[in-house]
Protein backbone atom coordinates (compact mmCIF):
# COMPACT_ATOMS: atom_id res chain seq x y z
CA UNK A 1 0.00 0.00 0.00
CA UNK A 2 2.74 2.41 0.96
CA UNK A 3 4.29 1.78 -2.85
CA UNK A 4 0.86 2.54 -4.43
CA UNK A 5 0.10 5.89 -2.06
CA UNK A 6 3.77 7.34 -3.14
CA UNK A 7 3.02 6.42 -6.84
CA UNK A 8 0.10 8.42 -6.41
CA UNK A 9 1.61 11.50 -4.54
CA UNK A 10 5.10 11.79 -6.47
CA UNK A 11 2.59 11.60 -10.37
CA UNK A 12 0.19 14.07 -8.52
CA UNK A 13 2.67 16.64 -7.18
CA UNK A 14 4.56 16.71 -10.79
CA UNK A 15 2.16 17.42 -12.68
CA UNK A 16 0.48 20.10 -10.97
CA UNK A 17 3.78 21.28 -10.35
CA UNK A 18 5.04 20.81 -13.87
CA UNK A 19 1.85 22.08 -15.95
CA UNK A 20 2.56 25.80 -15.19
CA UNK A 21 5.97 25.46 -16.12
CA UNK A 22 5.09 23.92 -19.84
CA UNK A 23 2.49 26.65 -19.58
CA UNK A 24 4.79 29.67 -19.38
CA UNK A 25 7.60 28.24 -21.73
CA UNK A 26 4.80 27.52 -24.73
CA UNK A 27 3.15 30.77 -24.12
CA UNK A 28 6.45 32.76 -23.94
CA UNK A 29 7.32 30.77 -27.49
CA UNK A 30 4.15 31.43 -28.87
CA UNK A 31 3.35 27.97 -29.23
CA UNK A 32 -0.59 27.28 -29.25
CA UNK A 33 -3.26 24.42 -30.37
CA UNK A 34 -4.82 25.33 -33.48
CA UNK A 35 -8.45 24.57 -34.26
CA UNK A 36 -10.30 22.59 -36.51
CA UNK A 37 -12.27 24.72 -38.59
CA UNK A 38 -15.06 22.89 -38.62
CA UNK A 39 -15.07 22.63 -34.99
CA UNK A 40 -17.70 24.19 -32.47
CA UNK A 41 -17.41 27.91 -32.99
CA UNK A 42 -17.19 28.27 -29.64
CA UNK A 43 -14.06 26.49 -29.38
CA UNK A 44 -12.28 29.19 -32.26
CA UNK A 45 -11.74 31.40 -28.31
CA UNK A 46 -8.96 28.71 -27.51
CA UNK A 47 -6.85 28.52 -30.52
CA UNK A 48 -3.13 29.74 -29.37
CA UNK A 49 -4.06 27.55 -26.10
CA UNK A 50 -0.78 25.85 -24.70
CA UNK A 51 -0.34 22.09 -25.82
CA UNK A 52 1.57 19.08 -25.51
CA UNK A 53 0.62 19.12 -21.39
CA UNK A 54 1.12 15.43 -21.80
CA UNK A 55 4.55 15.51 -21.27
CA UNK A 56 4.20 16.79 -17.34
CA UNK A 57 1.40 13.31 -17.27
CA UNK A 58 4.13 11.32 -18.89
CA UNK A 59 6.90 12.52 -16.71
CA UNK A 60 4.40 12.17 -13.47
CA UNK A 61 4.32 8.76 -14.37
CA UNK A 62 7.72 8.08 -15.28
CA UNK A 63 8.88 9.36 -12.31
CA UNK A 64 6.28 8.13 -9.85
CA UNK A 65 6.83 4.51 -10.91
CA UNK A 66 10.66 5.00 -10.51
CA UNK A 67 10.38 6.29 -6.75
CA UNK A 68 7.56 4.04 -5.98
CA UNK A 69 9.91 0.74 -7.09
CA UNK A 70 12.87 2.50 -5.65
CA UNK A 71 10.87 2.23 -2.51
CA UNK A 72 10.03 -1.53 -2.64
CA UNK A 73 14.18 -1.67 -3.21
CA UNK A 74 15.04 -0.37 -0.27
CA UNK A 75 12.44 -1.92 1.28
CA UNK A 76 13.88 -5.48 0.27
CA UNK A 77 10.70 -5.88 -1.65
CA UNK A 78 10.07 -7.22 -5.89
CA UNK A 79 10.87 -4.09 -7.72
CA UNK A 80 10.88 -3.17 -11.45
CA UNK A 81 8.63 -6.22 -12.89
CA UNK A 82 8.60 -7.26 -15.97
CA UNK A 83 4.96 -6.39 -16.07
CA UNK A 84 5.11 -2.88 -15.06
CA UNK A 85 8.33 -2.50 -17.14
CA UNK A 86 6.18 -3.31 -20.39
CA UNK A 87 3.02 -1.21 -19.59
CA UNK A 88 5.65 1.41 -19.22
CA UNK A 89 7.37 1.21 -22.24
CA UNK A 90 4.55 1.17 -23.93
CA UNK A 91 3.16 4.28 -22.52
CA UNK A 92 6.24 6.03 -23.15
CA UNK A 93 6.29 4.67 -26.68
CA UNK A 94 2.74 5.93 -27.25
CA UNK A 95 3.98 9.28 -25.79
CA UNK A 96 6.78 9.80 -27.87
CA UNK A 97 4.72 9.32 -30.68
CA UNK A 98 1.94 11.84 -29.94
CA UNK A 99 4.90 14.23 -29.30
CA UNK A 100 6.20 13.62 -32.54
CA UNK A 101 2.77 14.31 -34.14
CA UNK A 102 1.97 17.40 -31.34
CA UNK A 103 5.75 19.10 -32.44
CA UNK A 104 4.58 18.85 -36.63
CA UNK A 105 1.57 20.76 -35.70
CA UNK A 106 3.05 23.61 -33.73
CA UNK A 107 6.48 23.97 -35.92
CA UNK A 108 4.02 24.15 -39.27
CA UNK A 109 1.21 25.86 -37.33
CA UNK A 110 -1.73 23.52 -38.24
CA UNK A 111 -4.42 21.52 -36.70
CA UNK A 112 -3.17 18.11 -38.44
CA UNK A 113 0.49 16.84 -37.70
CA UNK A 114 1.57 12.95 -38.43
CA UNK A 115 -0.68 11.58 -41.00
CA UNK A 116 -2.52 8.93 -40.98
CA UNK A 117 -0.30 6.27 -42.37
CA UNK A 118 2.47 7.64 -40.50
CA UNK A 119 0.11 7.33 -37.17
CA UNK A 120 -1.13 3.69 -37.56
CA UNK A 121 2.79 2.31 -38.94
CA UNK A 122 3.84 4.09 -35.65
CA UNK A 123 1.43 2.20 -33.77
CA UNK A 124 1.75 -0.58 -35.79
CA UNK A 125 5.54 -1.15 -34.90
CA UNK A 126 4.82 -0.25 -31.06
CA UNK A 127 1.87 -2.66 -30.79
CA UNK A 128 3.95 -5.63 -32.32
CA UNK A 129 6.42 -4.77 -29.63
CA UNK A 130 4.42 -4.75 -26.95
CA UNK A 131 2.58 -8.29 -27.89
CA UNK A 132 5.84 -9.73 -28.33
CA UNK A 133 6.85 -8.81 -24.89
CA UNK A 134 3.99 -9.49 -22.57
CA UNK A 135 4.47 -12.94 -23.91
CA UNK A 136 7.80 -13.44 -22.41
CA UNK A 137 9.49 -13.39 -19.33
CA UNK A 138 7.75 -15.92 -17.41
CA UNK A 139 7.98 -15.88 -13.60
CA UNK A 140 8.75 -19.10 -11.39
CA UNK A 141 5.55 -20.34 -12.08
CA UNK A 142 5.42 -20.12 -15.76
CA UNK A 143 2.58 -17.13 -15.50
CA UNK A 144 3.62 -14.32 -18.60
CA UNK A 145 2.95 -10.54 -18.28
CA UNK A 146 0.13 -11.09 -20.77
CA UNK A 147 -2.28 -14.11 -21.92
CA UNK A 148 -3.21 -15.33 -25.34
CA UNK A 149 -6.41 -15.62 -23.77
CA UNK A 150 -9.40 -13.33 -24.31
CA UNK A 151 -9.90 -12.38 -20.97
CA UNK A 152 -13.18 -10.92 -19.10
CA UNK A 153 -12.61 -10.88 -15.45
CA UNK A 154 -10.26 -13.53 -15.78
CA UNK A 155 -8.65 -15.38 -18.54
CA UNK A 156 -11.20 -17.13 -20.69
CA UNK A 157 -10.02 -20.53 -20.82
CA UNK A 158 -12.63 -21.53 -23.90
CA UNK A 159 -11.69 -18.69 -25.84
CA UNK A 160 -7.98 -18.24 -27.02
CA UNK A 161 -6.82 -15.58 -29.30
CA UNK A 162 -3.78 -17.63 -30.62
CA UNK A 163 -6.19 -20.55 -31.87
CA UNK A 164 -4.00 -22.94 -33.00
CA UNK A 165 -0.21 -21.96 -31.70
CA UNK A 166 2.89 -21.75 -33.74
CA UNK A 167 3.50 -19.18 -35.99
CA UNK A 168 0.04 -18.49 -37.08
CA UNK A 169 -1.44 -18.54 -33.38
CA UNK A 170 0.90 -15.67 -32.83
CA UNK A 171 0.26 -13.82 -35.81
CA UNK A 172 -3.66 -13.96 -34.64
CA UNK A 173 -2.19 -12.34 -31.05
CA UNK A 174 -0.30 -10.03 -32.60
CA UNK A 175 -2.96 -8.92 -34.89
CA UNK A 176 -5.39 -8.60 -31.62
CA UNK A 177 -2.83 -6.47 -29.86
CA UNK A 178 -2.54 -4.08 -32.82
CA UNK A 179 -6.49 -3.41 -32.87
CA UNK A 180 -6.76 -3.29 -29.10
CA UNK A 181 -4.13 -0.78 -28.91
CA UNK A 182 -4.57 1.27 -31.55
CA UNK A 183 -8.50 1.45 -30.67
CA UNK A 184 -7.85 2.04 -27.22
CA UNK A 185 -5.14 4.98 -27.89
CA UNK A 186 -7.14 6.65 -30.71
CA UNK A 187 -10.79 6.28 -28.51
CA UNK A 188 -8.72 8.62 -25.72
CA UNK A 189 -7.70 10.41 -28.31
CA UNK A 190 -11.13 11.33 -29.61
CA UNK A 191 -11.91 12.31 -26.35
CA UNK A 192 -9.49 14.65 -25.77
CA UNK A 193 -11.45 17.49 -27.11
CA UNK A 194 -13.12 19.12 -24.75
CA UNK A 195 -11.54 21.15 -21.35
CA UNK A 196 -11.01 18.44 -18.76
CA UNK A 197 -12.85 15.37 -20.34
CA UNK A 198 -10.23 13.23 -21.36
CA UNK A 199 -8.11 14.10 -18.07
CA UNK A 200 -11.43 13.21 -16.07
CA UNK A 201 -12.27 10.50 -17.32
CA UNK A 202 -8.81 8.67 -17.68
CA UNK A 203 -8.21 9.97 -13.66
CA UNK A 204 -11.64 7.55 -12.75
CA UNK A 205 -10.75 4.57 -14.80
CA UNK A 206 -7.28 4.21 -13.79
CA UNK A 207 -8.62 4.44 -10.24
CA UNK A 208 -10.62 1.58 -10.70
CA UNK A 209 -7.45 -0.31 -12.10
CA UNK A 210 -6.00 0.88 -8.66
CA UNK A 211 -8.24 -1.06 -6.86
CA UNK A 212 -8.43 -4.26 -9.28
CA UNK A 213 -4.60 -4.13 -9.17
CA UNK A 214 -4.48 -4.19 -5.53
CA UNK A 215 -7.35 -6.41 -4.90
CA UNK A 216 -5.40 -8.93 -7.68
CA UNK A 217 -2.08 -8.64 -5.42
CA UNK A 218 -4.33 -9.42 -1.96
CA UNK A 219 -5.24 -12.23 -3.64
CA UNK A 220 -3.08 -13.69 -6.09
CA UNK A 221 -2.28 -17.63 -6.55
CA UNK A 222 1.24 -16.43 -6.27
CA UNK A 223 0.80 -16.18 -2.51
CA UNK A 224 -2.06 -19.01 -1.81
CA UNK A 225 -3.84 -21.13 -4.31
CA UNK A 226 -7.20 -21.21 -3.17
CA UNK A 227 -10.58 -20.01 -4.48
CA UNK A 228 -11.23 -16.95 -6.27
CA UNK A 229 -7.30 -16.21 -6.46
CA UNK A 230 -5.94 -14.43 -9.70
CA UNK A 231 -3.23 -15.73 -12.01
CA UNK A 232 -1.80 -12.42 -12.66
CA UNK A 233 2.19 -11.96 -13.15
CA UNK A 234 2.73 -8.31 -11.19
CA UNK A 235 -0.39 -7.24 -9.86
CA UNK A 236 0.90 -4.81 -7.81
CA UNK A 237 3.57 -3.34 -9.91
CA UNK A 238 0.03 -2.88 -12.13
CA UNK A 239 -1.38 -1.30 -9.45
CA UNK A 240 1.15 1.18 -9.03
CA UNK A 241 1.34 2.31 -12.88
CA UNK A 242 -2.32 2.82 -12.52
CA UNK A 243 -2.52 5.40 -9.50
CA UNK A 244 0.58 6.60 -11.11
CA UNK A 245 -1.79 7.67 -14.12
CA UNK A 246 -4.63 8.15 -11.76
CA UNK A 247 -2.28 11.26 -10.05
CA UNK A 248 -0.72 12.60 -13.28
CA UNK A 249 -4.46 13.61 -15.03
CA UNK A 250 -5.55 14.70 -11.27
CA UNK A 251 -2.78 16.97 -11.27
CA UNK A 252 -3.16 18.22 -14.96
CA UNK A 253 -6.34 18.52 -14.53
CA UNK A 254 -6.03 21.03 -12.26
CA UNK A 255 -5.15 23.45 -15.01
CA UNK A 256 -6.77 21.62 -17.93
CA UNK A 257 -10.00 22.22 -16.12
CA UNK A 258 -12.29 24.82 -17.91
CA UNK A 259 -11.01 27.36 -19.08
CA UNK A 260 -7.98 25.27 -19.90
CA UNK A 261 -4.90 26.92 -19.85
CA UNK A 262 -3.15 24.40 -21.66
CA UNK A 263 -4.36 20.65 -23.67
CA UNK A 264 -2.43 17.54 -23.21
CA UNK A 265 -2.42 16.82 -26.69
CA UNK A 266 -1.41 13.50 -28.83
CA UNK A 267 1.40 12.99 -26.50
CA UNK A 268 -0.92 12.94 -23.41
CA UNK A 269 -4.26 11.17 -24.98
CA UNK A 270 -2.04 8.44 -26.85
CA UNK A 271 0.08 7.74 -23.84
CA UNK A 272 -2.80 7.28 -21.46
CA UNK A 273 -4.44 5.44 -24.13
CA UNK A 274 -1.36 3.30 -24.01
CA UNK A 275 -1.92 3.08 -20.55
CA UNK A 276 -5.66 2.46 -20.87
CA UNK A 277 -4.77 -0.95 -23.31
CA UNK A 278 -1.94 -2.28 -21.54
CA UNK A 279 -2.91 -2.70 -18.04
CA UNK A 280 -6.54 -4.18 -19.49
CA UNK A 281 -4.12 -6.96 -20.80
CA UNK A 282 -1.86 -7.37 -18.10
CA UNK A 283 -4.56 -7.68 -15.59
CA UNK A 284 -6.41 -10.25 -17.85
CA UNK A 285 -9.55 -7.95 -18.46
CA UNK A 286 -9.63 -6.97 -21.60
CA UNK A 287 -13.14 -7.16 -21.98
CA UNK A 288 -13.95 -5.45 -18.28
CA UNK A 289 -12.16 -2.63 -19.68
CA UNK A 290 -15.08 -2.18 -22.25
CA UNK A 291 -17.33 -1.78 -19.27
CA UNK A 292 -15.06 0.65 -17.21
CA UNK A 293 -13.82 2.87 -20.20
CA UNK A 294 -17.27 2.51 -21.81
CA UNK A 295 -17.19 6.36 -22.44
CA UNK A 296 -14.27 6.14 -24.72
CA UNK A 297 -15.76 3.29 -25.98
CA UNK A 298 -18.72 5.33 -27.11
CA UNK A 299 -16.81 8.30 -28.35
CA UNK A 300 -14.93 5.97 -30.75
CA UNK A 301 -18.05 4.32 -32.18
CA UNK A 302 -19.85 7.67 -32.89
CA UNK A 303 -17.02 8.22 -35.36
CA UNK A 304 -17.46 5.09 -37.06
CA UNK A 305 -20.78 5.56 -36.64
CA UNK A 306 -20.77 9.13 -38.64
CA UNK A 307 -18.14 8.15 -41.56
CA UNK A 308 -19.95 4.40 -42.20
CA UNK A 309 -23.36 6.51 -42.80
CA UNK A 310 -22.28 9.75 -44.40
CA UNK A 311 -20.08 7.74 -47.01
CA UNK A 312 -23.07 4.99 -47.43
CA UNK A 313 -26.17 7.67 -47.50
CA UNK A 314 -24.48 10.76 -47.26
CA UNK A 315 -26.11 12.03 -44.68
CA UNK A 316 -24.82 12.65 -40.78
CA UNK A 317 -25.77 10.40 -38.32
CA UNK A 318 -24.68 12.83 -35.63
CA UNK A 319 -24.61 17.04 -35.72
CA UNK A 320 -20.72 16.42 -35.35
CA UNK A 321 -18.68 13.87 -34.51
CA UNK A 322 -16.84 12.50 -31.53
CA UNK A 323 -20.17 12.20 -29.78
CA UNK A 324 -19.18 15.18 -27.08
CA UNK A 325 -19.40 17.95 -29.73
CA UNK A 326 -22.72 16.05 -30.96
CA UNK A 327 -24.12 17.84 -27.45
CA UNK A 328 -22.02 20.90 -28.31
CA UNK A 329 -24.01 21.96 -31.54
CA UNK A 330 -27.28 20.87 -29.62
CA UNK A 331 -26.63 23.75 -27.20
CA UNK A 332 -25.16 22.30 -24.20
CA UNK A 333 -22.43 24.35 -22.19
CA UNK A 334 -19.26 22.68 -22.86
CA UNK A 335 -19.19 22.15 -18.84
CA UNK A 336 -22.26 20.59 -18.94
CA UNK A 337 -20.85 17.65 -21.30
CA UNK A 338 -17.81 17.42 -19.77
CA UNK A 339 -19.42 17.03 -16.08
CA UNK A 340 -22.08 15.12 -17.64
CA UNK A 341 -19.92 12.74 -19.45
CA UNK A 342 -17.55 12.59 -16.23
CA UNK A 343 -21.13 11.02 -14.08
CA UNK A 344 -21.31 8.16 -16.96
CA UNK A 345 -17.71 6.86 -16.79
CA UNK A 346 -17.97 7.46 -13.01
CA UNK A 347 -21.07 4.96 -12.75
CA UNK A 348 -19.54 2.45 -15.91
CA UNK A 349 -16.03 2.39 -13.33
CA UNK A 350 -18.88 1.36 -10.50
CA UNK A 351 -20.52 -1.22 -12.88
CA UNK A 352 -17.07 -2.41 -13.55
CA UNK A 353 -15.60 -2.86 -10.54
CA UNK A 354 -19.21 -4.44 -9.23
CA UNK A 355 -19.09 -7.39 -11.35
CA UNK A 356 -15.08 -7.77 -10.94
CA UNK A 357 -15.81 -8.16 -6.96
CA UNK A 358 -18.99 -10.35 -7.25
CA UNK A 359 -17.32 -12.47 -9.80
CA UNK A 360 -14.23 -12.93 -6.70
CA UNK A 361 -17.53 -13.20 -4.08
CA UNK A 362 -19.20 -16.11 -6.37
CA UNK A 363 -15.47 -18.04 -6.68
CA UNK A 364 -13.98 -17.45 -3.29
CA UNK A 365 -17.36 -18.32 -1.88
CA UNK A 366 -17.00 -15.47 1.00
């Protein structure tokens, strides 16, 4: 516990202590988010708005994992797991790539930086990385960062991703990992465009991964094998990556709150969205995660939602697409969305978390 409350305070305390520092030094450049044209005319008041905030979340994180394992060192306790190591790098991979795309857009001044190809080969590469990894490094018990299992709550025995093994079973995996991950970092993505909604949001459902995480290391097989227990590599080390996020958007938010003084950008919403995907696999709950980050689930879909039925009838299925801005041009306060849409994810992490405890309560027979 001690490990997961200084994760918390170190991400917290940098990035509300970092934010006004990125703040000043873009502002004093001149360096400011352009806007889509198109947009919500009552988002043209923000353009020249401080961007790239991500990097004070993605150094809160950094560094918050780093002092929280440096801890458990000292403290003669398992430090720097292969789990956590992976999650990591592929948060900071995610990162680095939204900062490339963030730094095109503010050297050329214009609302579009990496394009699309370039976006989805960089995620592409990282994504193939990442699936390759989580299926090594096994621990003394043979249990991997990451399962070719489809996993709900747990691992779905019946249902295995890699159907088959060998060379093809892996190229099924692989394939998985690249859709999960590049869905997961492009739905936070998409809703990253309003002040405080993707930094809201993210905060609640990596606090629900707190307590899974946790709740997975009170329990794990690794300590007793009895009912209910979770075959999980690193729970804890999870656990710790998670409040590490959950402090990091608390602390941004404090100034990405309306009126935002400055937007996390790619490098922010693709990190966390990095986040977001890889502790869903590492914790075996892919699917729970569907439930829990339902909201960027839904901001996704109205996208595919609006291209699949303008380019088939031609017509808008929504007054603008991702579904937040939908409410925008109806005439809600962008406030009211963003508080609005911060009550749903708050009840989907509730729903979420419900059925991960009753499904321990039915198993462990308590």
């Amino acid at each position: 516990m001690t490990q997961i409350i200084i994760s918390g305070a170190v991400s917290f305390l940098v990035a509300i202590f970092m934010t006004p520092l990125l703040i000043r030094y873009f502002s004093a450049e001149g360096l400011g988010q352009e806007i889509r044209e198109d947009g919500p005319r009552s988002h043209m008041r923000k353009r020249g708005t401080p961007t790239m905030g991500g990097i004070a979340i993605l150094t809160g994180i950094v560094l918050a994992y780093v002092a929280a394992n440096l801890y458990a060192l000292t403290s003669g306790k398992q430090a720097f797991t292969a789990s956590g190591l992976i999650v990591l790098g592929l948060t900071v991979a995610l990162g680095l790539l939204g900062f490339a795309d963030d730094y095109i857009k503010l050297a050329q001044g214009r609302n579009l930086g990496l394009n699309k190809t370039a976006k989805l080969v960089g995620q592409l590469v990282i994504a193939l990385a990442f699936g390759i990894a989580v299926l090594q490094f096994p621990d003394n018990n043979g249990l991997t960062p990451g399962s070719t299992h489809l996993s709900f709550l747990r691992d779905i025995d019946t249902f295995d991703i890699a159907i088959g093994g060998g060379i093809i079973g892996t190229i099924i995996f692989l394939v998985f990992m690249y859709i999960l991950i590049s869905a997961w970092s492009n739905a936070v993505n998409l809703t990253d465009g309003l002040d405080g909604l993707a930094a809201g949001t993210t905060a609640m459902v990596m606090g629900s991964y707190t307590v899974i995480g946790f709740w997975q290391f009170r329990n794990s097989c690794d300590v007793a094998v009895e009912p209910g227990c979770f075959d999980v590599r690193d729970p804890l080390d999870l656990a710790i990556l998670a409040v590490a996020g959950l402090g990091s958007c608390l602390g941004f938010l404090w100034w990405n709150a309306a009126p935002a003084k400055i937007f996390m950008g790619d490098t922010g919403s693709l990190a966390l969205g990095g986040l977001v995907a890889g502790v869903s696999v590492t914790t075996r709950t892919e699917l729970l995660m569907v439930i829990i980050g339902a909201l960027f689930v839904i901001e996704a879909a109205s996208v595919v939602i609006q291209v699949a039925v303008f380019r088939t009838r031609g017509t808008r299925f929504f007054r603008m697409a991702p579904f937040h801005h939908h409410f925008e041009n109806g005439g809600w306060a962008e406030t009211t969305v963003v508080i609005r849409f911060w009550l749903l994810t708050a009840m989907a992490s509730l729903v979420g978390m419900a059925l991960f405890y009753s499904d321990w309560l039915s198993i462990a027979g308590v």
